[in-house]
Protein backbone atom coordinates (compact mmCIF):
# COMPACT_ATOMS: atom_id res chain seq x y z
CA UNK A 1 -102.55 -3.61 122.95
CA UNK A 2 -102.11 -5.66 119.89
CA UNK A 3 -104.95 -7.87 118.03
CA UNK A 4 -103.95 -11.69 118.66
CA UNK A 5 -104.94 -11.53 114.86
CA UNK A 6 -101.69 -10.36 113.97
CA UNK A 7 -99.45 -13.12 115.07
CA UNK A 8 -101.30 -16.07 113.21
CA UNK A 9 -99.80 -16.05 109.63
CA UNK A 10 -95.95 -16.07 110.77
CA UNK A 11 -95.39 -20.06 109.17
CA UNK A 12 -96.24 -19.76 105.29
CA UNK A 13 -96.10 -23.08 103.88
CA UNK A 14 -92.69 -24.03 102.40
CA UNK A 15 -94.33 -24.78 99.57
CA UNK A 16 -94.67 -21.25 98.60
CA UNK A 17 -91.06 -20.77 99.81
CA UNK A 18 -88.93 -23.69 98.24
CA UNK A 19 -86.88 -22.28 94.81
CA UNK A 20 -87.66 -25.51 92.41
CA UNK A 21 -84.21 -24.80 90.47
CA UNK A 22 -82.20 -25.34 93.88
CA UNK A 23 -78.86 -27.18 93.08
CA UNK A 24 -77.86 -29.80 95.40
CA UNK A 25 -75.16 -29.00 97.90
CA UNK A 26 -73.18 -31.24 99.78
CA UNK A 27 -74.19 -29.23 102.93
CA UNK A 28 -77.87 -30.78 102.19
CA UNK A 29 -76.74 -34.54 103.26
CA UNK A 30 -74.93 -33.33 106.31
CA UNK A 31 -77.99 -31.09 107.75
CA UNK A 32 -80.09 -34.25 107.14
CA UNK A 33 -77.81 -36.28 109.13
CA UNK A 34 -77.20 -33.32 111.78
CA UNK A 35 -80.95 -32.77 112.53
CA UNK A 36 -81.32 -37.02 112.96
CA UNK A 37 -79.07 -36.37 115.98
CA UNK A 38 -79.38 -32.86 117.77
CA UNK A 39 -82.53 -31.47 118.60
CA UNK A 40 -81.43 -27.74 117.03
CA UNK A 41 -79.06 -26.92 113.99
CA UNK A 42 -77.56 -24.02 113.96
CA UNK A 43 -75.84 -23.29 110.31
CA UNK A 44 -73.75 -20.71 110.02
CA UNK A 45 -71.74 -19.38 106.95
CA UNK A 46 -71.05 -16.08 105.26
CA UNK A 47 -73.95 -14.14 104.14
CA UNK A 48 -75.60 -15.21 100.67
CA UNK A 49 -73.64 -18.50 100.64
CA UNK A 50 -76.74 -20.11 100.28
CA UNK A 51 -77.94 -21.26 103.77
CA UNK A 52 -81.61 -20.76 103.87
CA UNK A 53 -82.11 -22.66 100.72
CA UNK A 54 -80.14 -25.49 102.15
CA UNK A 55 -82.68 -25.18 105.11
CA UNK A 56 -85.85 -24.83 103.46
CA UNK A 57 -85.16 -27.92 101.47
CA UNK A 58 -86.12 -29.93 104.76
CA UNK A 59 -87.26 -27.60 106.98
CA UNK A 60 -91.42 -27.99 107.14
CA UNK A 61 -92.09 -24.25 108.64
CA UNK A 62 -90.21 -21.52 108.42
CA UNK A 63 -90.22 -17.71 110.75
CA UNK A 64 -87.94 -15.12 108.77
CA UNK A 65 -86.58 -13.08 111.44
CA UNK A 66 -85.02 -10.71 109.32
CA UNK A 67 -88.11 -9.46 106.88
CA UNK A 68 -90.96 -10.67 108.35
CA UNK A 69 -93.09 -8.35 110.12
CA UNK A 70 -95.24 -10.73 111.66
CA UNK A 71 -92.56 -12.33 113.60
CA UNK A 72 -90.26 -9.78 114.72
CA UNK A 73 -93.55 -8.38 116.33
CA UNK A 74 -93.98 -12.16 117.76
CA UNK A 75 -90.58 -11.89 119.57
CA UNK A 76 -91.69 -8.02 121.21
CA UNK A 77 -94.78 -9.53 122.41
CA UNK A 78 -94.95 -13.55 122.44
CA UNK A 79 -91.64 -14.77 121.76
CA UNK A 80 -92.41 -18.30 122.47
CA UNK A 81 -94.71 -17.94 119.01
CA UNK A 82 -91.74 -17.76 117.36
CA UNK A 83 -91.07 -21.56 117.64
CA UNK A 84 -94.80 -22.97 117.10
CA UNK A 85 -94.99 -24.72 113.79
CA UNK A 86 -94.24 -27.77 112.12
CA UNK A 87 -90.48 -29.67 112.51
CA UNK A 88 -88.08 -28.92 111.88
CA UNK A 89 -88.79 -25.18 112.07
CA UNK A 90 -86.44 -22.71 110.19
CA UNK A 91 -85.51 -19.83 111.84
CA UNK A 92 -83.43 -17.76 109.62
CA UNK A 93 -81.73 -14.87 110.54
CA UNK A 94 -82.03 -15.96 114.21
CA UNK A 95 -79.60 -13.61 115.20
CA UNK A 96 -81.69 -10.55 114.83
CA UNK A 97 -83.36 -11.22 118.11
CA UNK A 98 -80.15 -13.22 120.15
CA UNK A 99 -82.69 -14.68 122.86
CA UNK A 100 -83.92 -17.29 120.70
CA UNK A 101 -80.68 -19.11 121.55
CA UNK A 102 -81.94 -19.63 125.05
CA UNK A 103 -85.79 -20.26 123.90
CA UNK A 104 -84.50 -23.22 121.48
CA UNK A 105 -82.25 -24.59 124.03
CA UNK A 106 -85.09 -25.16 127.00
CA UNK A 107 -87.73 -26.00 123.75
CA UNK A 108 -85.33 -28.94 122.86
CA UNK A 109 -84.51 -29.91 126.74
CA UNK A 110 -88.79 -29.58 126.92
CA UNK A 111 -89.26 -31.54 124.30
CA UNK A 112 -86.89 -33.81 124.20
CA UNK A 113 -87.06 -35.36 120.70
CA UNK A 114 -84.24 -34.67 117.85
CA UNK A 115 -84.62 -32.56 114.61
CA UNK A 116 -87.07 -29.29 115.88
CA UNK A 117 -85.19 -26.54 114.79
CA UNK A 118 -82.60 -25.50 112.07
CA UNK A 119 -81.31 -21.47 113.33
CA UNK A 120 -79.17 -20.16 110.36
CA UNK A 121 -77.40 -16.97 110.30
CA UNK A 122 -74.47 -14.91 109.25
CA UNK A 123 -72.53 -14.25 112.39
CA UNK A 124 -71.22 -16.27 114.81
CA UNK A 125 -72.77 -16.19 118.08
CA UNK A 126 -71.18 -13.76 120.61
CA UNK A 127 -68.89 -14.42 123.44
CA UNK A 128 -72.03 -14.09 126.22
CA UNK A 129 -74.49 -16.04 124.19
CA UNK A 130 -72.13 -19.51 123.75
CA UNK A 131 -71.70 -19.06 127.29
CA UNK A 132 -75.49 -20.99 127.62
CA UNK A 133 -74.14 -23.84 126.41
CA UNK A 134 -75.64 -25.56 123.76
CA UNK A 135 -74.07 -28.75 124.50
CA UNK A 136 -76.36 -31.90 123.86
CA UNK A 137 -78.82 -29.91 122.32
CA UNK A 138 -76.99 -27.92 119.06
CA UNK A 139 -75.25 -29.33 116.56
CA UNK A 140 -73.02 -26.44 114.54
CA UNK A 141 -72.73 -26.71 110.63
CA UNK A 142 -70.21 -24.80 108.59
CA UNK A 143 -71.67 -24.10 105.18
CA UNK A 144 -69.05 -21.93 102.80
CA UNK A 145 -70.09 -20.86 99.08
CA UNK A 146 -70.40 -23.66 96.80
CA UNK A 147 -67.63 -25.87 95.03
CA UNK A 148 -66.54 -25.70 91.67
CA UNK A 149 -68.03 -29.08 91.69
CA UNK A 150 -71.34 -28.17 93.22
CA UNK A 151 -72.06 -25.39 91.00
CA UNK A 152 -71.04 -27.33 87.65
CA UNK A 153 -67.85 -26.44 87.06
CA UNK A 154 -65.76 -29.84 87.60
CA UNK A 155 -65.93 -33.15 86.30
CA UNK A 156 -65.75 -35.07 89.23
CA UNK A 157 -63.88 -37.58 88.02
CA UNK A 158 -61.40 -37.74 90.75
CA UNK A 159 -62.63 -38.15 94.61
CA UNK A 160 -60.47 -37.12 97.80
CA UNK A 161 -62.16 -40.54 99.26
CA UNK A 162 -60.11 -42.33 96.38
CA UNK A 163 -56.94 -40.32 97.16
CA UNK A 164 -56.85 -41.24 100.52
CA UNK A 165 -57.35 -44.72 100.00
CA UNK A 166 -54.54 -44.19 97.32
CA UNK A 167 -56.56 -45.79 94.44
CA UNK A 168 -56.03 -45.14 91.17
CA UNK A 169 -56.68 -41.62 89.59
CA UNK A 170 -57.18 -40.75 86.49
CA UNK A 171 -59.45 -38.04 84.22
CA UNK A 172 -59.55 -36.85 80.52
CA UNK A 173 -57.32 -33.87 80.05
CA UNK A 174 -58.20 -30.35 81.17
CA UNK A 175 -57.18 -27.57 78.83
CA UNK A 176 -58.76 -24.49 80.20
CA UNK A 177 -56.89 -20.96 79.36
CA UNK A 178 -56.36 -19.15 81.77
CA UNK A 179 -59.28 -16.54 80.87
CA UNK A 180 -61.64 -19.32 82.24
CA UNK A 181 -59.70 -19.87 85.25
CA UNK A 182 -60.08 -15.89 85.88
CA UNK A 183 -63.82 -16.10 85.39
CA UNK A 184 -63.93 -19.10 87.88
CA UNK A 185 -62.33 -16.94 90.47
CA UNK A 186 -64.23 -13.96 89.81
CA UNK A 187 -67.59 -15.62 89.81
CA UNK A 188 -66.71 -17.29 93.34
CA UNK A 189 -69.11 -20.11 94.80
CA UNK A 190 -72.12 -17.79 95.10
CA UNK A 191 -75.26 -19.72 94.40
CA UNK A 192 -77.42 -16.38 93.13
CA UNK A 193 -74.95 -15.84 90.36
CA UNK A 194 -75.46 -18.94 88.79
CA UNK A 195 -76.45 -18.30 84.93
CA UNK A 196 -75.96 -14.33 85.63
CA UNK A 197 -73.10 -12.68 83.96
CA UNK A 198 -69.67 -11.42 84.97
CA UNK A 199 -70.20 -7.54 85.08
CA UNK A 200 -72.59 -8.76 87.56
CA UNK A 201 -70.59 -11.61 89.10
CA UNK A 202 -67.59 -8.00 89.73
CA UNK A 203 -70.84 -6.07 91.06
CA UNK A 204 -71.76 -8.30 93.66
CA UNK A 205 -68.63 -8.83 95.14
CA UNK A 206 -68.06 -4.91 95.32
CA UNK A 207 -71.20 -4.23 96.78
CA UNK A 208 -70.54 -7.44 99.44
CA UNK A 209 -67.38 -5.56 100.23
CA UNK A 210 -68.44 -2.07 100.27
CA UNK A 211 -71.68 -3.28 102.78
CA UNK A 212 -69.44 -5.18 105.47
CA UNK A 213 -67.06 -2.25 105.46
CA UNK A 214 -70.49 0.26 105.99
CA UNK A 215 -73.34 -1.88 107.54
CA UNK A 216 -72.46 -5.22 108.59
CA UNK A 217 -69.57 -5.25 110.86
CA UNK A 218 -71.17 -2.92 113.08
CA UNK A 219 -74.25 -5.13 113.51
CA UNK A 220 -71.82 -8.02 115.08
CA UNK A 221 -71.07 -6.06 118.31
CA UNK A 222 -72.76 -2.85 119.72
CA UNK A 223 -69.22 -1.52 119.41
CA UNK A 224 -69.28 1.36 116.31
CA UNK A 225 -66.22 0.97 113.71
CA UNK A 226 -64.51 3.07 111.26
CA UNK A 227 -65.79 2.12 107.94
CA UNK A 228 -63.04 3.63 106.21
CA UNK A 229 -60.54 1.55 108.27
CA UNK A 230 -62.32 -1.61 107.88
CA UNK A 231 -62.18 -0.78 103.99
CA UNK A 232 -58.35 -0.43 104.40
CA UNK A 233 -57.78 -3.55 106.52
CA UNK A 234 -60.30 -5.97 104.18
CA UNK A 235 -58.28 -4.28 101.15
CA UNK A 236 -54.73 -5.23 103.26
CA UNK A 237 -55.89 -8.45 102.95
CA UNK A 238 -56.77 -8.89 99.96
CA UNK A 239 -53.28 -7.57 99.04
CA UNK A 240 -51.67 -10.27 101.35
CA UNK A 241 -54.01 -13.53 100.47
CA UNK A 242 -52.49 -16.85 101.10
CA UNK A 243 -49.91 -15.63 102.92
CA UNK A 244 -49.26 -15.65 106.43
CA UNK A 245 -49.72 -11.57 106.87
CA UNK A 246 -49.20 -10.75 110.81
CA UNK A 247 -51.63 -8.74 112.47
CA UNK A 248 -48.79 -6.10 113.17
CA UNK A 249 -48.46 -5.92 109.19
CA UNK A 250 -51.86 -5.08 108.51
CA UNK A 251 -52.46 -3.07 110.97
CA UNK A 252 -49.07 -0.98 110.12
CA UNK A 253 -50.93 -1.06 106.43
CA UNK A 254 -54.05 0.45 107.27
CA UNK A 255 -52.31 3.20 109.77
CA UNK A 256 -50.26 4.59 106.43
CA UNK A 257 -49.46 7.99 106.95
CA UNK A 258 -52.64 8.35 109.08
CA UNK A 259 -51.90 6.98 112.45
CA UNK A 260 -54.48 5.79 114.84
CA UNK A 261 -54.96 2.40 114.51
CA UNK A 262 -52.90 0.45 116.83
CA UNK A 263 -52.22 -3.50 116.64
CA UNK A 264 -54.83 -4.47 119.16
CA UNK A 265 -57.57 -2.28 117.04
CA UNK A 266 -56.56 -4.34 113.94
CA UNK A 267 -57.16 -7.49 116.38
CA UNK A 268 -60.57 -6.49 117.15
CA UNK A 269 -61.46 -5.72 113.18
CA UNK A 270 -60.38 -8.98 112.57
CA UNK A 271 -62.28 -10.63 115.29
CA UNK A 272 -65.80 -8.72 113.65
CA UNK A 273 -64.97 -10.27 110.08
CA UNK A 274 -64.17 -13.78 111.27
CA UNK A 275 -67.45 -13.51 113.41
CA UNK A 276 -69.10 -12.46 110.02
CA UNK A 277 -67.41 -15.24 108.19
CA UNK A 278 -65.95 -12.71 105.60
CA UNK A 279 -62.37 -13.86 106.25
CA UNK A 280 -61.40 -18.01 107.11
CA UNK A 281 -57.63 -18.06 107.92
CA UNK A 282 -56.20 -21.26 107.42
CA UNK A 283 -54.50 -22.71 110.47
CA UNK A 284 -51.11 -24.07 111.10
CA UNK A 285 -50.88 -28.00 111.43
CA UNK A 286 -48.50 -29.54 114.12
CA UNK A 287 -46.82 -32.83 113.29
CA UNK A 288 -43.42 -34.24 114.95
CA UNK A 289 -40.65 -34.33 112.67
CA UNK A 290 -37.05 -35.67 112.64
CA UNK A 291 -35.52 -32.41 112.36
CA UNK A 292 -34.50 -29.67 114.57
CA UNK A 293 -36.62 -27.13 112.34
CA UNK A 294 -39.79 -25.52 114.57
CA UNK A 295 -43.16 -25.07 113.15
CA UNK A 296 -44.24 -21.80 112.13
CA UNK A 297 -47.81 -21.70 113.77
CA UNK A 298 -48.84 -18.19 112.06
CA UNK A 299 -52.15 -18.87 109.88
CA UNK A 300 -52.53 -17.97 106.14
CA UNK A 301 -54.67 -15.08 105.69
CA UNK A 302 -57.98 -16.61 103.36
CA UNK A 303 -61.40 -15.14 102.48
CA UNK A 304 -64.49 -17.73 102.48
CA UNK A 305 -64.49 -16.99 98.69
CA UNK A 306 -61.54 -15.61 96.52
CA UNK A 307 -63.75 -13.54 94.47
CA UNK A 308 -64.35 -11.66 97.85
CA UNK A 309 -60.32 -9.90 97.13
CA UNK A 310 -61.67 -9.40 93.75
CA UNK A 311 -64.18 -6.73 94.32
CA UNK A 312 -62.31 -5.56 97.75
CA UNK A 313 -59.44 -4.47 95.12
CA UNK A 314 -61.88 -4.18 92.67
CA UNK A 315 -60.24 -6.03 89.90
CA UNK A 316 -61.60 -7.65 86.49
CA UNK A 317 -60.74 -9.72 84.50
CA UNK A 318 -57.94 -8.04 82.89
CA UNK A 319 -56.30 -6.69 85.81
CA UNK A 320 -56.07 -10.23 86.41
CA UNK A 321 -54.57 -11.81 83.85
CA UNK A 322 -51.98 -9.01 83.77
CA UNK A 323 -50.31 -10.24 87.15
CA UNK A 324 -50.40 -14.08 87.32
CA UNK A 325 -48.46 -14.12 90.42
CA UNK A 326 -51.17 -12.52 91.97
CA UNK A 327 -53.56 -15.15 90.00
CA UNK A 328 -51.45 -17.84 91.55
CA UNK A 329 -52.60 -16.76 95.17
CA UNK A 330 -55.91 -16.72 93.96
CA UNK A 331 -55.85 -19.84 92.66
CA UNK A 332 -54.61 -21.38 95.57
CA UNK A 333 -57.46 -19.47 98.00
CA UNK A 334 -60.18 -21.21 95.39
CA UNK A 335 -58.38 -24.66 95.87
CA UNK A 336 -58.82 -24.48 99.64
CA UNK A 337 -61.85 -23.21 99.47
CA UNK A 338 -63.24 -26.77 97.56
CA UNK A 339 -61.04 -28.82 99.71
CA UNK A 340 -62.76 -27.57 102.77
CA UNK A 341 -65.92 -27.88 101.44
CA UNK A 342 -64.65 -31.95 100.41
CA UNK A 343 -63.42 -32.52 103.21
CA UNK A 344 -66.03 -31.40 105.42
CA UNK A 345 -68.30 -34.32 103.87
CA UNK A 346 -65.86 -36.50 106.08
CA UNK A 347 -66.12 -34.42 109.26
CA UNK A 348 -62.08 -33.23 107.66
CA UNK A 349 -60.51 -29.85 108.24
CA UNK A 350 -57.73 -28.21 105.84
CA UNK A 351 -54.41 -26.82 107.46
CA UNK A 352 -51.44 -25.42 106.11
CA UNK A 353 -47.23 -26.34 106.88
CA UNK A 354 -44.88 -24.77 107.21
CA UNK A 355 -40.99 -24.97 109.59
CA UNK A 356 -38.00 -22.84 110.30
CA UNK A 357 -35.93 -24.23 107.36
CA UNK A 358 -38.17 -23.26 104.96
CA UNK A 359 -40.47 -26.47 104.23
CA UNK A 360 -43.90 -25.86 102.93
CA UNK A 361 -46.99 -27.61 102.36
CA UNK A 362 -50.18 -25.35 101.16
CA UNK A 363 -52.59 -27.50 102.42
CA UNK A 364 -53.03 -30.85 104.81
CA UNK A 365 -55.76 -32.14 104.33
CA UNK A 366 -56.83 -34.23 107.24
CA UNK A 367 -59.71 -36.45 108.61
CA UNK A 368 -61.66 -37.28 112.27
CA UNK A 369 -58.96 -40.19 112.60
CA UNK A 370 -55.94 -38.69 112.29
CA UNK A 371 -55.29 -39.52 108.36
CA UNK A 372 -54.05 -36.66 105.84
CA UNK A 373 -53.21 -35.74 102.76
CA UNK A 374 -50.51 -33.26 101.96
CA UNK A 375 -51.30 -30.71 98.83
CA UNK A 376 -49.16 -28.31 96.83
CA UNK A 377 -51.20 -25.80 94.84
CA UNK A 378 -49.67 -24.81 91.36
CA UNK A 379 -51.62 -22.69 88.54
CA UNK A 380 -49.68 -24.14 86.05
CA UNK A 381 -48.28 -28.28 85.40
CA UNK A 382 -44.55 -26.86 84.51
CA UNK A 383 -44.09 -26.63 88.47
CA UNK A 384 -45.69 -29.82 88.84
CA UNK A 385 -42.30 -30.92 89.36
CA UNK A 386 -40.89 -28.54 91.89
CA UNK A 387 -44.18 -29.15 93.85
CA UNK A 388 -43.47 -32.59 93.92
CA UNK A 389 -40.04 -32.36 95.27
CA UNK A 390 -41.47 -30.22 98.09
CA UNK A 391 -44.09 -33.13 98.69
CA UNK A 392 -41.18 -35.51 98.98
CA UNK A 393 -39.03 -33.17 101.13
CA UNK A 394 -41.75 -32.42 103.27
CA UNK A 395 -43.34 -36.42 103.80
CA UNK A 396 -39.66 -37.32 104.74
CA UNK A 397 -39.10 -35.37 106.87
CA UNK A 398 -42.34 -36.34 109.00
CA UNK A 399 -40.77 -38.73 112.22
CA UNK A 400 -43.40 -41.64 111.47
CA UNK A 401 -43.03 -42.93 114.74
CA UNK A 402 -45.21 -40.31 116.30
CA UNK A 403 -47.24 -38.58 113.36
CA UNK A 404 -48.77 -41.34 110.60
CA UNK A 405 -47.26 -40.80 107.23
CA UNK A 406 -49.00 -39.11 104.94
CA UNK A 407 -51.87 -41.06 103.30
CA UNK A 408 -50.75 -39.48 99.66
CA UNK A 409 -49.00 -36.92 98.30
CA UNK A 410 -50.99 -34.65 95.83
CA UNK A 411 -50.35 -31.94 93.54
CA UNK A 412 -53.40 -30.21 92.59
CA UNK A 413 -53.49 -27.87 89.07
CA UNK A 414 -55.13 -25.75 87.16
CA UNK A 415 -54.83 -27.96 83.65
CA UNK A 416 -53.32 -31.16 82.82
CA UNK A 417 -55.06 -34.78 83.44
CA UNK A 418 -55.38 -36.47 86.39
CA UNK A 419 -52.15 -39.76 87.43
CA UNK A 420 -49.93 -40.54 89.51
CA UNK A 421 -46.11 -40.04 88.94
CA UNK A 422 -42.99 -42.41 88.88
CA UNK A 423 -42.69 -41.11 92.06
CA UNK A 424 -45.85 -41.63 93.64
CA UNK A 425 -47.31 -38.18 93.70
CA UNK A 426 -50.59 -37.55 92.80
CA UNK A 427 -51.14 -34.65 89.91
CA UNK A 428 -55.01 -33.79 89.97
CA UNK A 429 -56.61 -30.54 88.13
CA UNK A 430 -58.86 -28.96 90.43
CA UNK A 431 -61.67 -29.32 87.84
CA UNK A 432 -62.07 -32.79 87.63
CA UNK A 433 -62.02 -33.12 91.51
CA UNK A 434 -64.69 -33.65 94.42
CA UNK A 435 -65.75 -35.11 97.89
């Protein structure tokens, strides 16, 4: 019924594909290293965070499931097409057509050879489709929107490598207003706003909102939601970022005076944007300590990009600067944002503390063998003080005998220059800091 013909052109060179102004992203040396040792990547991140760029930059054939005509009718009639072309073979947007999971994982068991295919997409894979296992074949990157340092906008002068092998910090002074700090959050990490304005930097991130709420959380599931209600819930938390919201909360925020949406709804909303990557709660870290406090083990509510509360709440620049405690939460979402990103380069993840009597860390940062870092986030260096007192409280209160003492003790800021204290706390200004 249809003409062989029309399946041959479905691998345009990469070449012709391949942006030459493409900034480098620390996501590029990890995909390099990830394809040396899996036979299929499978990068996932929120949509427009820059994923198929990363790809393309090593990828030697690409099929774009998404907009390419040629093969989407591959996968109705010769779905095995799909994956002829040269390694490794990009194929972006896999998740328009979920059987390719299973068609990569017996091509790389076939084949047997490492680097073949890179799969990126924005969702998760479902509950049914990680039940093929791709163990021993997949390798799973996180990719997020870029750094402050990726896209230009720190020094670098200060590494998380040399804070956790407590060496020396130091940087010239940072004396940005607080106007630039705004723009920096409403921008976001977004690599197709680089050089574009900020009316256009607050359009993007309302449109991003207003299309999850519409379009894309019903693609995740064949289950229909209410638009409206995923509006309300998305702008709940936005209202309640860095903060450790509970479900029952936000779902008692989108009910109102309306009714109808019950706990376990809110539950399943949530489940749609964390499978979409909109929303990244940070987790609760576990440690022993020499008190009879208990850990708190709810999760601070975070976006993968602070600007993403922006245009939810649709808010500018002056809105903004008009309620700095609300800028303060912001902040600290952007900070954790970077050091996921950093530590991520060390195979790290970022958690957050927090006990019964009241002791709080915003961010531990922590790596594959155990060793962390514990963060306080403060806008401004006249808390620098009070957030090192917290640091202090906190690191003595951790029983050393069964959790490793904290490998330094940071305060990161939004000016200042970067030392250490008479007291051994690190004060670093997130612009002049990186992997």
């Amino acid at each position: 019924m249809f003409s062989s013909l029309l399946l041959l052109d479905i691998c345009p060179p990469i070449s012709s594909i391949v942006h030459m102004d493409y900034k480098k992203r620390f996501s590029d040396d990890e995909l390099r290293q990830r394809l040396a040792a899996a036979g299929a990547v499978l990068v996932t991140g929120p949509k427009a965070c820059g994923k198929t760029e990363t790809a393309l930059q090593l990828a030697k054939s690409v099929a774009r499931l998404d907009i390419d005509p040629q093969a989407r009718l591959a996968m109705q009639v010769e779905p095995l097409r799909v994956l002829r072309g040269d390694a490794p073979r990009l194929l972006d947007e896999w998740q328009e057509f979920p059987e390719l999971w299973n068609l990569v994982r017996h091509a790389v068991d076939t084949k047997k050879q490492d680097g073949l295919y890179i799969l990126t997409g924005s969702a998760n894979p479902d509950e049914a489709t990680r039940r093929h296992s791709g163990a021993g074949r997949f390798s799973i990157m996180r990719m997020r929107p870029m750094s402050l340092f990726e896209n230009g906008w720190s020094s670098g002068e200060v590494s998380l490598t040399q804070v956790f092998a407590g060496a020396a910090v130091t940087s010239d002074e940072v004396t940005s207003d607080l106007d630039a700090l705004a723009e920096k959050i409403l921008f976001g990490g977004w690599p197709g706003l680089l050089g574009k304005g900020l009316s256009r930097a607050l359009d993007f991130s309302r449109d991003y909102a207003a299309l999850t709420a519409e379009v894309d959380i019903s693609r995740v599931s064949e289950k229909r939601r209410d638009p409206g209600k995923v509006l309300r819930l998305m702008q709940s938390l936005a209202r309640n970022i860095s903060t450790e919201v509970s479900v029952a909360t936000l779902a008692a925020e989108v009910r109102g005076g309306t009714g109808g949406f019950k706990e376990e709804t809110a539950a399943d909303y949530l489940d749609a944007l964390n499978r979409l990557m909109l929303v990244e709660d940070l987790p609760a870290w576990s440690a022993h300590i020499r008190s009879s406090a208990t850990l708190r083990q709810m999760p601070k509510r975070q976006f993968a990009d602070p600007s993403l509360a922006c245009g939810i709440l649709r808010i500018d620049k002056p809105k903004l600067l008009g309620d700095l405690e609300y800028f303060g939460l912001l902040f600290e979402s952007l900070v954790i944002r970077d050091l996921r990103i950093y530590a991520q380069t060390a195979g790290g993840r970022v958690w957050h503390y927090r006990d019964s009597a009241g002791t709080e860390v915003d961010a531990i940062v922590e790596n594959e063998d155990g060793t962390y870092v514990a963060v306080e986030i403060k806008l401004g260096t006249g808390a620098a003080d009070a957030a090192a007192g917290a640091l202090l409280k906190f690191a003595a209160n951790i029983d050393t005998a069964k959790t490793p003492a904290a490998r330094a003790l940071v305060v990161v800021t939004g000016n200042g220059f970067a030392h250490r204290r008479p007291d051994g706390v690190f004060v670093i200004p997130i612009t002049t800091l990186t992997a």
